[in-house]
C-alpha atoms as a PDB file:
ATOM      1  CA  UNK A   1      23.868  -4.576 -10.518  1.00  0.00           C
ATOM      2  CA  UNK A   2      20.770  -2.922  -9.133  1.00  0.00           C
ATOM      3  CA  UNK A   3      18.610  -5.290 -11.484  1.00  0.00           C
ATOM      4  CA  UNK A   4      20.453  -8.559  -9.723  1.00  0.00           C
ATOM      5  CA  UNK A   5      20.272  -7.370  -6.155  1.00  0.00           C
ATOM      6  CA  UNK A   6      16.282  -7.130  -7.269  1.00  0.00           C
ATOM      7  CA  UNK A   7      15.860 -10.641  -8.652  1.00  0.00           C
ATOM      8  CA  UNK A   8      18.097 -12.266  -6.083  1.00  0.00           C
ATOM      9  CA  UNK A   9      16.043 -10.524  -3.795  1.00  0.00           C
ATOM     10  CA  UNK A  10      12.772 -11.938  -5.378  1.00  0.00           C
ATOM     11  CA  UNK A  11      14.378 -15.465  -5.674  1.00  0.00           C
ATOM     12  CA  UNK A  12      15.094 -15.630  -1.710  1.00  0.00           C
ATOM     13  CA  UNK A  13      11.531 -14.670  -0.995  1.00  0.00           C
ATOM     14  CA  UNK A  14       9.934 -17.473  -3.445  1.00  0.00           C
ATOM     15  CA  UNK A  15      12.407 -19.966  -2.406  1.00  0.00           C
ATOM     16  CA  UNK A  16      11.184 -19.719   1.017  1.00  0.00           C
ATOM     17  CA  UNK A  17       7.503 -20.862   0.060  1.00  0.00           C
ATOM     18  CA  UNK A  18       9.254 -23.453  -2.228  1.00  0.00           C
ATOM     19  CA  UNK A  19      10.677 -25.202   0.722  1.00  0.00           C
ATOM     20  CA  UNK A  20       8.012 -25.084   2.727  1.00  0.00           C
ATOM     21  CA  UNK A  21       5.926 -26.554  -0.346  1.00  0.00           C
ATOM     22  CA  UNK A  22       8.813 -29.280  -0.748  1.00  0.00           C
ATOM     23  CA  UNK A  23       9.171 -30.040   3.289  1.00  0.00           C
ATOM     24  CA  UNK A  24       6.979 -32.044   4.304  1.00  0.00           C
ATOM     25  CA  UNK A  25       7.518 -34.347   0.218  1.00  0.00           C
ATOM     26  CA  UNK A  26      11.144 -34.714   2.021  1.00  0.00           C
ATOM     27  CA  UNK A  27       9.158 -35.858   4.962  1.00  0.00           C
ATOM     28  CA  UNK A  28       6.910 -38.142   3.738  1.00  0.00           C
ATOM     29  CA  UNK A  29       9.266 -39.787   1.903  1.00  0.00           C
ATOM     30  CA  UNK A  30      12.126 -40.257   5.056  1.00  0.00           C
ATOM     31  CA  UNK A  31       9.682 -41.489   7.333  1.00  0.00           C
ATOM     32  CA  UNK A  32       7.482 -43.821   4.912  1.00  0.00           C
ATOM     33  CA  UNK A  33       9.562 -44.179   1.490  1.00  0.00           C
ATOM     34  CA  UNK A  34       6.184 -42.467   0.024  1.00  0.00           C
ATOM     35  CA  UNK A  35       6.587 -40.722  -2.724  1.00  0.00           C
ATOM     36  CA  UNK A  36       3.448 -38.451  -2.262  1.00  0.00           C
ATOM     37  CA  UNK A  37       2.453 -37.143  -5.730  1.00  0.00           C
ATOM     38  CA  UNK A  38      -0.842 -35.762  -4.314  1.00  0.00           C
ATOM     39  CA  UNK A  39       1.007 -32.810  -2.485  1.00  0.00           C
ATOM     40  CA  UNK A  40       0.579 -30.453  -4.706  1.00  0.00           C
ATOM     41  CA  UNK A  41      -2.940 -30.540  -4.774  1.00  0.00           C
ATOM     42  CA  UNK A  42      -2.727 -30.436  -1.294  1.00  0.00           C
ATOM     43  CA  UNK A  43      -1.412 -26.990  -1.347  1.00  0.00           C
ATOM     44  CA  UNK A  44      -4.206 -26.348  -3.701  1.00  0.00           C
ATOM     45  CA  UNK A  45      -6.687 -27.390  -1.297  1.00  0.00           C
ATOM     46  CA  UNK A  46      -5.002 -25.295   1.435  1.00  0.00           C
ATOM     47  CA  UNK A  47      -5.179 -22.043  -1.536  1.00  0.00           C
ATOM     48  CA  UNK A  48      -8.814 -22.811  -1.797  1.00  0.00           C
ATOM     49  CA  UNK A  49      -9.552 -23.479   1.988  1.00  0.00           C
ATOM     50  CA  UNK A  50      -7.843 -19.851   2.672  1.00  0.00           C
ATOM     51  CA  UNK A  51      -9.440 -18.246  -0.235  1.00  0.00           C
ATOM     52  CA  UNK A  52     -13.079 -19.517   1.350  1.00  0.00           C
ATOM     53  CA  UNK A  53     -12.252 -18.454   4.899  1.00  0.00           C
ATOM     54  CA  UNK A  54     -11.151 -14.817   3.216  1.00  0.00           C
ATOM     55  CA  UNK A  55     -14.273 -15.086   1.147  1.00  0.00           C
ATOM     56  CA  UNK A  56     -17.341 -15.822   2.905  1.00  0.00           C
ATOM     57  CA  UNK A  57     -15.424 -15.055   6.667  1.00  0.00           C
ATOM     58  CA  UNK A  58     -13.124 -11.931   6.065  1.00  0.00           C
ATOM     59  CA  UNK A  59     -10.413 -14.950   7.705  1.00  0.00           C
ATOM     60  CA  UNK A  60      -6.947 -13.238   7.009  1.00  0.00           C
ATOM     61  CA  UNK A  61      -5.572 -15.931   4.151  1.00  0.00           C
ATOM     62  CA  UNK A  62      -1.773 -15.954   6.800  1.00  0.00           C
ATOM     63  CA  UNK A  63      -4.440 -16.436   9.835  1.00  0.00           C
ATOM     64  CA  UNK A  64      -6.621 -18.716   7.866  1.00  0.00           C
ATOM     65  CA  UNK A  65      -3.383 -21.099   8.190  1.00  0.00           C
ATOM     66  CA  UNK A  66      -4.269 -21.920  12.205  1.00  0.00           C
ATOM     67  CA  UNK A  67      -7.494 -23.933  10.703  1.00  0.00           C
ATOM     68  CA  UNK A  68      -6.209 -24.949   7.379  1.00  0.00           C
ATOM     69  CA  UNK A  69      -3.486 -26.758   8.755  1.00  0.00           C
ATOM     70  CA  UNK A  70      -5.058 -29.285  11.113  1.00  0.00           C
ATOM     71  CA  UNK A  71      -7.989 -29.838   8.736  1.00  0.00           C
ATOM     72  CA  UNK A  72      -5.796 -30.910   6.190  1.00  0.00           C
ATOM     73  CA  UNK A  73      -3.524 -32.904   9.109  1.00  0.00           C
ATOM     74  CA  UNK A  74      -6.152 -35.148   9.636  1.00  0.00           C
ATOM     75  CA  UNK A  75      -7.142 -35.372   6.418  1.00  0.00           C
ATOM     76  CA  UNK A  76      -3.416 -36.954   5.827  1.00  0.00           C
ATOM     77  CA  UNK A  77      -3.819 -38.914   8.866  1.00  0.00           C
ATOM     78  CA  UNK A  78      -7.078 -40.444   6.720  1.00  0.00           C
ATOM     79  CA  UNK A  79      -5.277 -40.645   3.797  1.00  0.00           C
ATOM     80  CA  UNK A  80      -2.286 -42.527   5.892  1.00  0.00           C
ATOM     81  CA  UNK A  81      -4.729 -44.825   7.361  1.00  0.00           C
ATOM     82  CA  UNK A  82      -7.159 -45.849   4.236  1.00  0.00           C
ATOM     83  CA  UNK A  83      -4.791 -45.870   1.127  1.00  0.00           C
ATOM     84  CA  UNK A  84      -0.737 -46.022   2.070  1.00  0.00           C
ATOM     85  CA  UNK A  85      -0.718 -48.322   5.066  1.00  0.00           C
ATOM     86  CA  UNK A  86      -2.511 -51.880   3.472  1.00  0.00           C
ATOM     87  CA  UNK A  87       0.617 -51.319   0.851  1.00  0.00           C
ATOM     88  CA  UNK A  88       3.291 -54.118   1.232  1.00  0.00           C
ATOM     89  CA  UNK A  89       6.693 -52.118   2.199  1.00  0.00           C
ATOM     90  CA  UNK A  90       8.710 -53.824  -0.426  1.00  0.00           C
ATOM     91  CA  UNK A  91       6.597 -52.744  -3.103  1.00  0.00           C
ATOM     92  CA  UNK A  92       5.627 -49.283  -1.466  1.00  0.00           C
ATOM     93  CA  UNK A  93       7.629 -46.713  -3.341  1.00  0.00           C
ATOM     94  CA  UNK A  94       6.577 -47.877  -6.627  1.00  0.00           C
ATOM     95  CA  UNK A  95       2.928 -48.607  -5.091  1.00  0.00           C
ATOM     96  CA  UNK A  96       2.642 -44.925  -3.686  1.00  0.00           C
ATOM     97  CA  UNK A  97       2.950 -43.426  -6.460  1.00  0.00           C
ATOM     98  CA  UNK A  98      -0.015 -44.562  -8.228  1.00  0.00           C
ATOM     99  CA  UNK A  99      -2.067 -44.206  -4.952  1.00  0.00           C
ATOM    100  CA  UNK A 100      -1.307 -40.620  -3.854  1.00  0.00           C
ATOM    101  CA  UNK A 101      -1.527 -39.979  -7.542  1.00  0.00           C
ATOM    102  CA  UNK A 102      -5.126 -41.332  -7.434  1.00  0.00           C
ATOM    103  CA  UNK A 103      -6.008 -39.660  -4.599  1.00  0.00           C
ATOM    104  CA  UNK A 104      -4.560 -36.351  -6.715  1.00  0.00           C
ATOM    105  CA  UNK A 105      -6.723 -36.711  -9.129  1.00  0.00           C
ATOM    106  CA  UNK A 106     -10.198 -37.503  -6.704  1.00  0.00           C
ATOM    107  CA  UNK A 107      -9.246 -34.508  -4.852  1.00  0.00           C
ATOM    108  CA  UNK A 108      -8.897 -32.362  -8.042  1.00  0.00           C
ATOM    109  CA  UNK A 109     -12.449 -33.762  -9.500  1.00  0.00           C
ATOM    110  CA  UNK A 110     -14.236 -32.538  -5.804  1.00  0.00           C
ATOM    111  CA  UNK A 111     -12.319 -29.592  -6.009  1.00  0.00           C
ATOM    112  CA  UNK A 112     -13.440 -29.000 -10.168  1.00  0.00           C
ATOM    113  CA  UNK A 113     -16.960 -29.446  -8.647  1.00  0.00           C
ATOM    114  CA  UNK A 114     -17.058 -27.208  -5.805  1.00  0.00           C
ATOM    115  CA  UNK A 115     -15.778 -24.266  -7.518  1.00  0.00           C
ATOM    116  CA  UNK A 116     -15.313 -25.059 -11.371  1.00  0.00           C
ATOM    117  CA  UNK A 117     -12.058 -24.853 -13.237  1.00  0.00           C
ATOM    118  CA  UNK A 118     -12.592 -21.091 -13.038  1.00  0.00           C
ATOM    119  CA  UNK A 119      -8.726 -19.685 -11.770  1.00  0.00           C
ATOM    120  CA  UNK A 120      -9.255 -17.890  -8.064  1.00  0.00           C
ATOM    121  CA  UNK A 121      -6.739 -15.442  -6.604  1.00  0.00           C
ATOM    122  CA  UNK A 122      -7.375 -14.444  -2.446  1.00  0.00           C
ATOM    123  CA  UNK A 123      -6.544 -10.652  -2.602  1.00  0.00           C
ATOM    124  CA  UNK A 124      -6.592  -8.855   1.047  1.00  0.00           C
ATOM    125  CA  UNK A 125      -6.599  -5.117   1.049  1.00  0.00           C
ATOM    126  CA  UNK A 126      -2.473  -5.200   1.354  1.00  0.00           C
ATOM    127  CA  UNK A 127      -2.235  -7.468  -2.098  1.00  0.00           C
ATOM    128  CA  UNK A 128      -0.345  -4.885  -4.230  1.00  0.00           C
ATOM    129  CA  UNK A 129       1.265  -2.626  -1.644  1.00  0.00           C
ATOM    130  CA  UNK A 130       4.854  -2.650  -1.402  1.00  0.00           C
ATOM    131  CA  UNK A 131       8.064  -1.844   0.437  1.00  0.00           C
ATOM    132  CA  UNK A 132      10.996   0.203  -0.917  1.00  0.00           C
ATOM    133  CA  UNK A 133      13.888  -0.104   0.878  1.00  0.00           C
ATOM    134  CA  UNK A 134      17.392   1.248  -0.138  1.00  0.00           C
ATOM    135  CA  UNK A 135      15.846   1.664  -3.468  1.00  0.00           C
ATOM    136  CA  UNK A 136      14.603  -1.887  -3.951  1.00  0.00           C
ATOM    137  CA  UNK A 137      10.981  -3.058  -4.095  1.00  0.00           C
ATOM    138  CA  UNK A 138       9.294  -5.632  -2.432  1.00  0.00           C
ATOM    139  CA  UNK A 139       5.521  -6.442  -2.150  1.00  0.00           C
ATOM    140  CA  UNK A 140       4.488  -7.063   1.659  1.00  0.00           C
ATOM    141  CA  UNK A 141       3.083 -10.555   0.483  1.00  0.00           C
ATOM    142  CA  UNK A 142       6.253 -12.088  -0.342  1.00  0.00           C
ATOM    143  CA  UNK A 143       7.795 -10.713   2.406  1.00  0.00           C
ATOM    144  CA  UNK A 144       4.711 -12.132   4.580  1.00  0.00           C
ATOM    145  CA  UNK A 145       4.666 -15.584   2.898  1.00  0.00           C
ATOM    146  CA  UNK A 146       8.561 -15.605   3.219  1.00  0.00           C
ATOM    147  CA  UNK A 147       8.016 -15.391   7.351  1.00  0.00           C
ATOM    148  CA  UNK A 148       5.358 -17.222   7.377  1.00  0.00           C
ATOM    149  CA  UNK A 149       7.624 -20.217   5.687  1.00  0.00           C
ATOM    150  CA  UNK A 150      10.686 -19.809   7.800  1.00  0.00           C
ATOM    151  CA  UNK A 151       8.618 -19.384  10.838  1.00  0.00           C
ATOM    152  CA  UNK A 152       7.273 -22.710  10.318  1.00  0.00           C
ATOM    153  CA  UNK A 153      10.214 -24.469   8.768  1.00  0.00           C
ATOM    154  CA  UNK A 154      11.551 -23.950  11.968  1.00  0.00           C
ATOM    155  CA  UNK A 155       8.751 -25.200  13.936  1.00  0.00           C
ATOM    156  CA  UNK A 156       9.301 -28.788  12.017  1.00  0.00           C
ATOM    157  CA  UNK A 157      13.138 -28.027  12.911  1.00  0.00           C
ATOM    158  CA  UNK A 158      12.286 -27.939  16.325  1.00  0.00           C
ATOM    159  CA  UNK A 159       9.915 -30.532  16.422  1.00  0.00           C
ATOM    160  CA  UNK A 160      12.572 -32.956  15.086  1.00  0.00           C
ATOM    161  CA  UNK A 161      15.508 -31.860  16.759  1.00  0.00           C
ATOM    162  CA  UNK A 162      14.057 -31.989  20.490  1.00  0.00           C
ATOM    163  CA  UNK A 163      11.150 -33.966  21.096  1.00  0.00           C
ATOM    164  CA  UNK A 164      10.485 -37.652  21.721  1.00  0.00           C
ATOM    165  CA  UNK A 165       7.976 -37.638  18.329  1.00  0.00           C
ATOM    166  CA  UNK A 166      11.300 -36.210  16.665  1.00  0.00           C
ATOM    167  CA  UNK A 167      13.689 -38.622  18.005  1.00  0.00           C
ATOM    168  CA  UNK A 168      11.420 -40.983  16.703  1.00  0.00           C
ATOM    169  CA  UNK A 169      10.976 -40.033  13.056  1.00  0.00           C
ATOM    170  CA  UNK A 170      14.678 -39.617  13.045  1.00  0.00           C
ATOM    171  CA  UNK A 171      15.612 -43.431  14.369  1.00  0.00           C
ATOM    172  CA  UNK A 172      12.700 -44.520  11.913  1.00  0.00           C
ATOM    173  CA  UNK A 173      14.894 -42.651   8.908  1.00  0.00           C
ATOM    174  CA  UNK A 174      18.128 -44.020   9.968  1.00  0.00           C
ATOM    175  CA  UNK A 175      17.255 -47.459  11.115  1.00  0.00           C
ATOM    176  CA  UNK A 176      13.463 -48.323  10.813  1.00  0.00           C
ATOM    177  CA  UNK A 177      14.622 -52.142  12.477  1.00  0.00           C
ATOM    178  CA  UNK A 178      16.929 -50.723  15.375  1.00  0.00           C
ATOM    179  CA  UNK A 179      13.734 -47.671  16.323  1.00  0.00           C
ATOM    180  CA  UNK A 180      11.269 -50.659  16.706  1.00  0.00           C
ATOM    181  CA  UNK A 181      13.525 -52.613  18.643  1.00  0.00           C
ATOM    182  CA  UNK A 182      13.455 -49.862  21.455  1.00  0.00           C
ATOM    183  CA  UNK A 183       9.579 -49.297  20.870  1.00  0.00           C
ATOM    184  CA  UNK A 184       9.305 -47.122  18.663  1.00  0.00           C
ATOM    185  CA  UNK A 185       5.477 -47.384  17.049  1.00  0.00           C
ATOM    186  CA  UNK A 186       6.798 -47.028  13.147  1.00  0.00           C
ATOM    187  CA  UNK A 187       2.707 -47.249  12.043  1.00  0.00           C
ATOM    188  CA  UNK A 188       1.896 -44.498  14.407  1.00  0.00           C
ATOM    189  CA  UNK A 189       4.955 -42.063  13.718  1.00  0.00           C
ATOM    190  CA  UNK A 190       4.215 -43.101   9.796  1.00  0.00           C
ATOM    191  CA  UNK A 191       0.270 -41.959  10.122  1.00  0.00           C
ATOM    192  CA  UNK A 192       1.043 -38.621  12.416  1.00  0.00           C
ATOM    193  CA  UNK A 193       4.404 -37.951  10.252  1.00  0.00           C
ATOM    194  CA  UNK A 194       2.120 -37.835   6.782  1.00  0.00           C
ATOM    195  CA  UNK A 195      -0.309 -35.736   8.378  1.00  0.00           C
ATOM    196  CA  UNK A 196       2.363 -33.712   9.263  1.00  0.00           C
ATOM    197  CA  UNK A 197       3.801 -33.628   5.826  1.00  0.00           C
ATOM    198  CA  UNK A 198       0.597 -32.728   3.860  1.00  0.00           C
ATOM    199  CA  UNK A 199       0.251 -30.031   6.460  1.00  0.00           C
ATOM    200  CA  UNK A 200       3.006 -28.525   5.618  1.00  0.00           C
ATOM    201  CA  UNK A 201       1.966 -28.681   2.224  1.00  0.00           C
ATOM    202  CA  UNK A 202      -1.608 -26.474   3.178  1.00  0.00           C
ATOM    203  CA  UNK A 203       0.290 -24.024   5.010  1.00  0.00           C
ATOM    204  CA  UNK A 204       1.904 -23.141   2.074  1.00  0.00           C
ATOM    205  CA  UNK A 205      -0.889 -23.246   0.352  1.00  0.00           C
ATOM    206  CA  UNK A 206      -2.583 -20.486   1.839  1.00  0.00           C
ATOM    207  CA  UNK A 207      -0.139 -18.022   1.436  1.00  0.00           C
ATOM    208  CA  UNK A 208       0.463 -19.819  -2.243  1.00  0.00           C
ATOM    209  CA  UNK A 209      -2.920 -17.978  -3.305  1.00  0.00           C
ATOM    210  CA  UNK A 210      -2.421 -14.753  -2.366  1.00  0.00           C
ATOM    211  CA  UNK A 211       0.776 -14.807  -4.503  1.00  0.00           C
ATOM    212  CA  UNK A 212      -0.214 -16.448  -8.081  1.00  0.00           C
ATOM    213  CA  UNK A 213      -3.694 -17.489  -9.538  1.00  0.00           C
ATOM    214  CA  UNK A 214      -5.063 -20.889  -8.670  1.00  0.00           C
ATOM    215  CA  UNK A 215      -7.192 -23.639 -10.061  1.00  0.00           C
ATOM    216  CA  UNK A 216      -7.567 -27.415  -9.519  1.00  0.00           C
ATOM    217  CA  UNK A 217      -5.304 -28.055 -12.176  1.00  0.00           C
ATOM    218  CA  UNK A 218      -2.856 -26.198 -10.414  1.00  0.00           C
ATOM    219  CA  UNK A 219      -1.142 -28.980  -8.636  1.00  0.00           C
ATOM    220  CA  UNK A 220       0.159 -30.545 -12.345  1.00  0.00           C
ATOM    221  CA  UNK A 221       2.943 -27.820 -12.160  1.00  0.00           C
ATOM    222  CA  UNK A 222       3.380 -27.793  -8.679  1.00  0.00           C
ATOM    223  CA  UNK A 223       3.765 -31.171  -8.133  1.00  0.00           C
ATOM    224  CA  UNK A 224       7.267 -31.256 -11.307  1.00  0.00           C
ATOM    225  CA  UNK A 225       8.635 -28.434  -9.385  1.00  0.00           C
ATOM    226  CA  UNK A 226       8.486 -30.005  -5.833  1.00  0.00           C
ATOM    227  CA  UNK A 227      10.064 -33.351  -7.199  1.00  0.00           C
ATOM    228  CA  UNK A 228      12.646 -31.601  -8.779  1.00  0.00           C
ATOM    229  CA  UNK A 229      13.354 -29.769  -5.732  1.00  0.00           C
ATOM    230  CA  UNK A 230      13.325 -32.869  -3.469  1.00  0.00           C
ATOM    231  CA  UNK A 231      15.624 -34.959  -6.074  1.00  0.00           C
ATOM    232  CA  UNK A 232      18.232 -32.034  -6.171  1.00  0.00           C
ATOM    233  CA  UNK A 233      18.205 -31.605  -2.336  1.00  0.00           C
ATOM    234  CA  UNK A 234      19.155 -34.876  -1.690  1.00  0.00           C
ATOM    235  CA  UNK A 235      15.895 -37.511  -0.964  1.00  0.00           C
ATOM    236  CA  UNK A 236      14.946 -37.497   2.544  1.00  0.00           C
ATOM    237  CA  UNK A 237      17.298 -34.362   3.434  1.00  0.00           C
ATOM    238  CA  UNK A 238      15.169 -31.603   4.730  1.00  0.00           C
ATOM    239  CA  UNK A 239      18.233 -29.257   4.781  1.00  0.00           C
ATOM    240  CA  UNK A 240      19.164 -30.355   0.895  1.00  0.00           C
ATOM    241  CA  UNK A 241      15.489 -29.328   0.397  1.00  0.00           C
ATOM    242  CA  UNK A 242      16.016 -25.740   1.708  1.00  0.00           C
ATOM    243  CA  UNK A 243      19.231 -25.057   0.106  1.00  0.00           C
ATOM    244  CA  UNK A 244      17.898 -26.902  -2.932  1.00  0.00           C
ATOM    245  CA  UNK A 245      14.421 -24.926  -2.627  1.00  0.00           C
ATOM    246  CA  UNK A 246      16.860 -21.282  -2.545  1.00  0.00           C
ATOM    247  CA  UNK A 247      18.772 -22.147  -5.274  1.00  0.00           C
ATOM    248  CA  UNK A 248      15.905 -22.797  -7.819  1.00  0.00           C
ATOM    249  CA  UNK A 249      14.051 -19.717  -6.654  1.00  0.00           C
ATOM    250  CA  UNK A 250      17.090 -17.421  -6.829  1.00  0.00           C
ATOM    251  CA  UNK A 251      18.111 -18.998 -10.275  1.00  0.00           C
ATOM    252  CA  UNK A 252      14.420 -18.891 -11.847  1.00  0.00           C
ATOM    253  CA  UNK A 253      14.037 -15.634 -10.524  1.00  0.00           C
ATOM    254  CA  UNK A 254      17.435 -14.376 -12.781  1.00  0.00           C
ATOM    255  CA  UNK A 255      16.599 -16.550 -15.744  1.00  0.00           C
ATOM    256  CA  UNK A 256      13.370 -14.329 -16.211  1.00  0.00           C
ATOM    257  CA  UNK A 257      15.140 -11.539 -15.478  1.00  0.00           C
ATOM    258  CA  UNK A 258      17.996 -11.704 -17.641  1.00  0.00           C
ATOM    259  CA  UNK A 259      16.326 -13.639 -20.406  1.00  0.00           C
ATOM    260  CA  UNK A 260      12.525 -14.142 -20.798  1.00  0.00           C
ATOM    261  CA  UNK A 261      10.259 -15.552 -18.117  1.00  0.00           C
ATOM    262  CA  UNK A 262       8.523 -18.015 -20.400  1.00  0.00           C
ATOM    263  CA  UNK A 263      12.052 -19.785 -20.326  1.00  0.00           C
ATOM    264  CA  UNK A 264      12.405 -19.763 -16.314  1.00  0.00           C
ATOM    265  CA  UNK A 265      10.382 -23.036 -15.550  1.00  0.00           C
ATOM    266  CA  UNK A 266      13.648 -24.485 -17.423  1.00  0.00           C
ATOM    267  CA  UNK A 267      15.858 -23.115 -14.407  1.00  0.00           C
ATOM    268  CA  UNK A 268      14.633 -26.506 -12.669  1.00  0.00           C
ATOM    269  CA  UNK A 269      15.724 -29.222 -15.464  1.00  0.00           C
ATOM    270  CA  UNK A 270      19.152 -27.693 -16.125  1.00  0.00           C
ATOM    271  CA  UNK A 271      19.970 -27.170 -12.594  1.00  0.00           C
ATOM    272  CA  UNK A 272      18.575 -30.457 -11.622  1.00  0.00           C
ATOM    273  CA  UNK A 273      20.594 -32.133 -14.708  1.00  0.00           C
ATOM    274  CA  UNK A 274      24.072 -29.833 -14.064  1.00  0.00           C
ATOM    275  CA  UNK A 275      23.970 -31.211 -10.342  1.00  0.00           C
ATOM    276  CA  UNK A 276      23.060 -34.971 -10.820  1.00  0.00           C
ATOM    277  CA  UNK A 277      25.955 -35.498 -13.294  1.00  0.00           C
ATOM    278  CA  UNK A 278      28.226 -34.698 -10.734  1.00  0.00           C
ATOM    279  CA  UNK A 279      26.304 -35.909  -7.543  1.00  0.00           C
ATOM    280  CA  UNK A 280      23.673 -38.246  -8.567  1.00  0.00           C
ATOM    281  CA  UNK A 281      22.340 -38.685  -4.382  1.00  0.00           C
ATOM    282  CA  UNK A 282      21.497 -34.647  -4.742  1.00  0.00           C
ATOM    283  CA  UNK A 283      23.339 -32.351  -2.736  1.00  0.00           C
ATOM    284  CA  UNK A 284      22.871 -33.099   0.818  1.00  0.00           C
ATOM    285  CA  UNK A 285      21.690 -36.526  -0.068  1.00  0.00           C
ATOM    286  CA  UNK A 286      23.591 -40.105   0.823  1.00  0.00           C
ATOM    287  CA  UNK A 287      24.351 -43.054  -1.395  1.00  0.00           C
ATOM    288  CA  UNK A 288      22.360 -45.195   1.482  1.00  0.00           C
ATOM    289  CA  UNK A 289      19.759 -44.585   3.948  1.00  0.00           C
ATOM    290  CA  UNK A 290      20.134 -41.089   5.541  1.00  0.00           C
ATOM    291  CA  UNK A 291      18.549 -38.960   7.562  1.00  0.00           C
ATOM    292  CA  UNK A 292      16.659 -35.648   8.067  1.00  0.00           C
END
């Protein structure tokens, strides 16, 4: 029992980071129908951003996040701009795919250049310590990354629950004709909701390398898990992403526990398999356009 309570415990904390990771995916793809493959190098680039700030700065890698955050913003904003908007909207799922994933791949090759393929890990002075509590032990940087994920998964919450950018995104989700009708600007809440998105996706990044070794070939993995996680949620449902996030890190976390952790990644295909049958919209997702 103790050995459960321990991986369960484990599986909470990493399913935190996983849904911030996944977040702003779920957003992209509400606001723009973009399927953004380049986000997991985006969390790469906010892991390597951090780990120069720690570095050559002595930047805090959870502090680092204030400037890693709107750096990368804009840099989505860019992105937005130069490669997603001249795409017809009929053809811009399919047509997103190949363009985030070629912007993937340009920022892996500056990425491979500025600091080789050489795997980095940021390591502050508290990297190994750990709490025990009630007998269980947990290292401070999960339990760090884990705040730092809800604090700004609620944030987002907040941002598109009460305010008029919010209200916006969400009548752009449910009814992109109806929101322009009343004046909503759909271009400008597309270019400021991507930035957003790939945001998201640095945040996490920062606190992604002080967990687990990093290189620019990182992002291949990342980028499986975070669709799986998005498809299983529900696409577009940022609350399906959460739940959907929990479950897989709970579950991988008792795979490797129980079994081997070589055979954990698989956690994500069976799970994502086991649901679909039964649901194929993903848990919290709808059979037609939904919302956030």
């Amino acid at each position: 029992m103790r050995l459960f309570v321990q991986a369960v415990i484990l599986g909470l904390l990493a399913g935190g980071v996983y849904a911030l990771m996944a977040s702003g995916l779920t957003l992209a793809f509400g606001i723009m129908r973009v399927i953004n493959v380049a986000q997991g190098v985006m969390i790469i680039l906010g892991a390597y951003v951090s780990y120069t700030l720690f570095t050559h700065f002595g930047v805090d890698p959870f502090l680092s996040v204030l400037f890693v955050v709107p750096v990368v913003f804009v840099l989505g904003v860019v992105i937005e701009l130069v490669f997603i908007r001249p795409l017809r909207p009929s053809e811009r799922e399919e047509l997103s795919l190949l363009v985030t994933w070629a912007v993937a791949l340009g920022i892996e090759g500056v990425l491979g250049l500025v600091y080789s393929t050489t795997y980095r890990s940021t390591i502050p002075s508290y990297a190994n310590a750990a709490w025990r509590i009630g007998g269980f032990a947990v290292l401070q940087v999960q339990v760090y990354a884990f705040g730092l994920s809800v604090v700004i998964l609620a944030v987002l919450g907040v941002v598109l629950a009460k305010t008029r950018f919010g209200r916006a995104v969400r009548g752009t989700v449910q009814n992109p004709a109806s929101a322009a009708l009343l004046g909503v600007d759909e271009r400008k809440v597309a270019a400021i909701g991507f930035g957003l998105s790939v945001a998201t996706a640095a945040a996490a990044g920062a606190v992604y390398g002080v967990v687990t070794p990093f290189n620019p070939g990182s992002h291949y993995d990342l980028i499986s898990l975070l669709l799986t996680i998005i498809v299983l949620g529900g696409m577009g449902s940022l609350p399906g992403t959460v739940v959907a996030a929990v479950l897989m890190g709970v579950s991988q976390a008792l795979l490797a526990t129980y079994i081997s952790p070589t055979s954990a990644k698989l956690t994500f295909f069976i799970l994502l398999i086991g649901i679909l049958v039964v649901r194929p919209q993903g848990l919290f997702g709808a059979v037609e356009r939904g919302k956030l």
